[in-house]
C-alpha atoms as a PDB file:
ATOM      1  CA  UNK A   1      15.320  21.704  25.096  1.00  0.00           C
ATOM      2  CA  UNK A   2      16.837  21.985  21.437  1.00  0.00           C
ATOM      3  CA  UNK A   3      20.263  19.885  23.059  1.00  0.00           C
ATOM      4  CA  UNK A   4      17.913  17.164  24.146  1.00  0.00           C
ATOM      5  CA  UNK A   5      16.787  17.404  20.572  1.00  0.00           C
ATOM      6  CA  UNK A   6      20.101  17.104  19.050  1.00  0.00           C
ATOM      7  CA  UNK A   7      20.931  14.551  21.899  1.00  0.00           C
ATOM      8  CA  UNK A   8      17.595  12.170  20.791  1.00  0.00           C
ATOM      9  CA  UNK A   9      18.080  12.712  17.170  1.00  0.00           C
ATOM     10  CA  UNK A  10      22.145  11.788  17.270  1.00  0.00           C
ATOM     11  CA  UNK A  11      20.801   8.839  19.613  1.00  0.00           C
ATOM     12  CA  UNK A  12      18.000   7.678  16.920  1.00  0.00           C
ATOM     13  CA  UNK A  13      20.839   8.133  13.933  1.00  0.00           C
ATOM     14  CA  UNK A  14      23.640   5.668  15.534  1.00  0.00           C
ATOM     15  CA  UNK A  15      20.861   3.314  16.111  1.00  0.00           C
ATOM     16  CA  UNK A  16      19.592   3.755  12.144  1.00  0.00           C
ATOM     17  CA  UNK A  17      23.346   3.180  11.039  1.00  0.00           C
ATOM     18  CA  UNK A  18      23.645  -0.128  13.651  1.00  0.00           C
ATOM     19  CA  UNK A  19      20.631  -1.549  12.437  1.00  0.00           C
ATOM     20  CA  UNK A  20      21.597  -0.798   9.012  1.00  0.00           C
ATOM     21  CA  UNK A  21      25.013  -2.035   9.027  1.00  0.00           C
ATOM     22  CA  UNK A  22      23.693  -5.375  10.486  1.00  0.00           C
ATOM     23  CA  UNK A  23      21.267  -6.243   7.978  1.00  0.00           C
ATOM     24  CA  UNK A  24      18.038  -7.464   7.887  1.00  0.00           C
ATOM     25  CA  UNK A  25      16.982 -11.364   8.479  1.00  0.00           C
ATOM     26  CA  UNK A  26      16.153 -13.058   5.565  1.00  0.00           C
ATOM     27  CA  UNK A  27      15.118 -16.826   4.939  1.00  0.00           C
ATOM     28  CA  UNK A  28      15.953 -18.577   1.929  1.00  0.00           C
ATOM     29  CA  UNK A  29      12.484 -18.723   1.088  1.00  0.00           C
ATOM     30  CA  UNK A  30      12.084 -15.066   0.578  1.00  0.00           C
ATOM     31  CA  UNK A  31      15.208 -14.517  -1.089  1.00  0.00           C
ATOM     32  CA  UNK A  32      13.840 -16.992  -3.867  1.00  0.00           C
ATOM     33  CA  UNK A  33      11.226 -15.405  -3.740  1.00  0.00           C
ATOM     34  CA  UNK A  34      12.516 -12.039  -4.358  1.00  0.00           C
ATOM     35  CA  UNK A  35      14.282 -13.902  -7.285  1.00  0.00           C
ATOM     36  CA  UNK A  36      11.487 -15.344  -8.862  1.00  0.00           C
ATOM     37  CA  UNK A  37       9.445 -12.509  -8.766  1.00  0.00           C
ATOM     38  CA  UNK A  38      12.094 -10.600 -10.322  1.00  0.00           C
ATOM     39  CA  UNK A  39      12.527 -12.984 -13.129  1.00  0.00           C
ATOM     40  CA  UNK A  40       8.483 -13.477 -13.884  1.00  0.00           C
ATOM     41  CA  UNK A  41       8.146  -9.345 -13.656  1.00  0.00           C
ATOM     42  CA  UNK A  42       6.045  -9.540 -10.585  1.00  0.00           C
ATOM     43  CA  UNK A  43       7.868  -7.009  -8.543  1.00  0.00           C
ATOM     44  CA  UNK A  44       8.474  -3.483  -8.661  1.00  0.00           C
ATOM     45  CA  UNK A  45      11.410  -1.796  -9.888  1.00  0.00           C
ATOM     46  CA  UNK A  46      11.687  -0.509  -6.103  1.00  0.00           C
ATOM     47  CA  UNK A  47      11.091  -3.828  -4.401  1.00  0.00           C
ATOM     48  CA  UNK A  48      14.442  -5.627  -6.409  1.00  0.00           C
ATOM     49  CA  UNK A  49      16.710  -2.228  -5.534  1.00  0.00           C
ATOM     50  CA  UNK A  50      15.529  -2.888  -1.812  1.00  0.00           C
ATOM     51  CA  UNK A  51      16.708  -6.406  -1.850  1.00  0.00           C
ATOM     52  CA  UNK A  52      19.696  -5.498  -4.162  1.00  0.00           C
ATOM     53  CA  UNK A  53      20.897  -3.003  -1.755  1.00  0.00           C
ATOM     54  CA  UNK A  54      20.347  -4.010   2.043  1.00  0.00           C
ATOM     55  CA  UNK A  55      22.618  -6.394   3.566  1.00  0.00           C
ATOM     56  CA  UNK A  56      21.202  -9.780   4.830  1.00  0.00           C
ATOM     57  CA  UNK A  57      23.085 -11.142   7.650  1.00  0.00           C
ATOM     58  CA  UNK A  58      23.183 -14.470   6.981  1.00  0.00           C
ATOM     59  CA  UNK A  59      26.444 -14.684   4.803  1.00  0.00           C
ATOM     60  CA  UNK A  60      25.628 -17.017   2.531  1.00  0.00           C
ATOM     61  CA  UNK A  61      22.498 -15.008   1.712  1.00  0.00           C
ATOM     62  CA  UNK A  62      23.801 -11.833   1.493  1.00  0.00           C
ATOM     63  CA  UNK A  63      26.506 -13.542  -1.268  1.00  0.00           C
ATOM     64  CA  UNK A  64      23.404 -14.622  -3.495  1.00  0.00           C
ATOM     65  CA  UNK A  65      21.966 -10.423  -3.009  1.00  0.00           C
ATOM     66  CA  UNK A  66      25.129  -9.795  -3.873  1.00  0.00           C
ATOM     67  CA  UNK A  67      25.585 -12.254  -6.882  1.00  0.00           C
ATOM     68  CA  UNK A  68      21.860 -11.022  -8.096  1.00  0.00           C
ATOM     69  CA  UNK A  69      22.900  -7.281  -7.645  1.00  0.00           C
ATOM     70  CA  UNK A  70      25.815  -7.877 -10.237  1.00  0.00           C
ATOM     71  CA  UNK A  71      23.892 -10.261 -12.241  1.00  0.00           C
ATOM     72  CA  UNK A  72      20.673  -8.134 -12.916  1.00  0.00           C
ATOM     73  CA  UNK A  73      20.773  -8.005 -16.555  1.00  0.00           C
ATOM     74  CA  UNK A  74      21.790 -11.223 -16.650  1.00  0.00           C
ATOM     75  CA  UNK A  75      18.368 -13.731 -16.125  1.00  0.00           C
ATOM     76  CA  UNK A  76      20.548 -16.931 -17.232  1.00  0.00           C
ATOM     77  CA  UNK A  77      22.757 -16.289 -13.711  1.00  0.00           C
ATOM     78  CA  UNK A  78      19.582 -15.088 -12.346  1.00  0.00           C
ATOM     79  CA  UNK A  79      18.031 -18.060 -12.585  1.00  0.00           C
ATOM     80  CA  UNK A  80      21.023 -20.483 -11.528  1.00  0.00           C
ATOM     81  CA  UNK A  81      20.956 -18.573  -8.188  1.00  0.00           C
ATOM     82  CA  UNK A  82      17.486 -19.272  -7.948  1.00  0.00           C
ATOM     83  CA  UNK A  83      18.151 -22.737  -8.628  1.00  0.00           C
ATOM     84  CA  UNK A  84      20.989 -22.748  -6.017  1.00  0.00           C
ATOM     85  CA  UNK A  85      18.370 -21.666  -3.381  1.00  0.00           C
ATOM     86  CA  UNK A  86      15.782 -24.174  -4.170  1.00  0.00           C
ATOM     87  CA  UNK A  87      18.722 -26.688  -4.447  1.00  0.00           C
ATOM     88  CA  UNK A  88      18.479 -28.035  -7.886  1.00  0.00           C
ATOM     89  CA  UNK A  89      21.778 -26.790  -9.013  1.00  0.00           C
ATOM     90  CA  UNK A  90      24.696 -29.575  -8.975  1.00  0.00           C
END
């Protein structure tokens, strides 16, 4: 019984860390959004870290978490990646 444990729980973990590791799917409609609530102080402190930390798998979206995750003092770049995503910026 307690091997079958270890067996389901070792099973459940590698899935965790292959569904992690891939990301979640993203449009670029919530990503703004995620932006924008960020920058009006809508969201939560834990809401941006979420977004901030897990991967996206759509590369170019996971570059603008990762721009935002470096830029997060910064609303000026902030705000030009929320421009990129609504595409207003040249």
């Amino acid at each position: 019984m307690l091997h079958t444990l270890i067996i389901a729980a070792l099973v459940l973990m590698l899935l965790a860390w292959l569904f992690w590791r891939r990301g979640v799917v993203r449009s670029k409609d919530e990503v703004a959004k995620y932006i924008e609530d960020f920058l009006q102080g809508r969201s939560q402190d834990r809401d941006w870290d979420e977004f901030t930390s897990v991967h996206i798998r759509d590369p170019y979206l996971d570059r603008i978490r990762r721009d935002c995750s470096d830029a997060t003092a910064n609303r000026l770049a902030l705000q030009a990646l929320l421009e990129e995503l609504r595409g207003r910026a040249a």
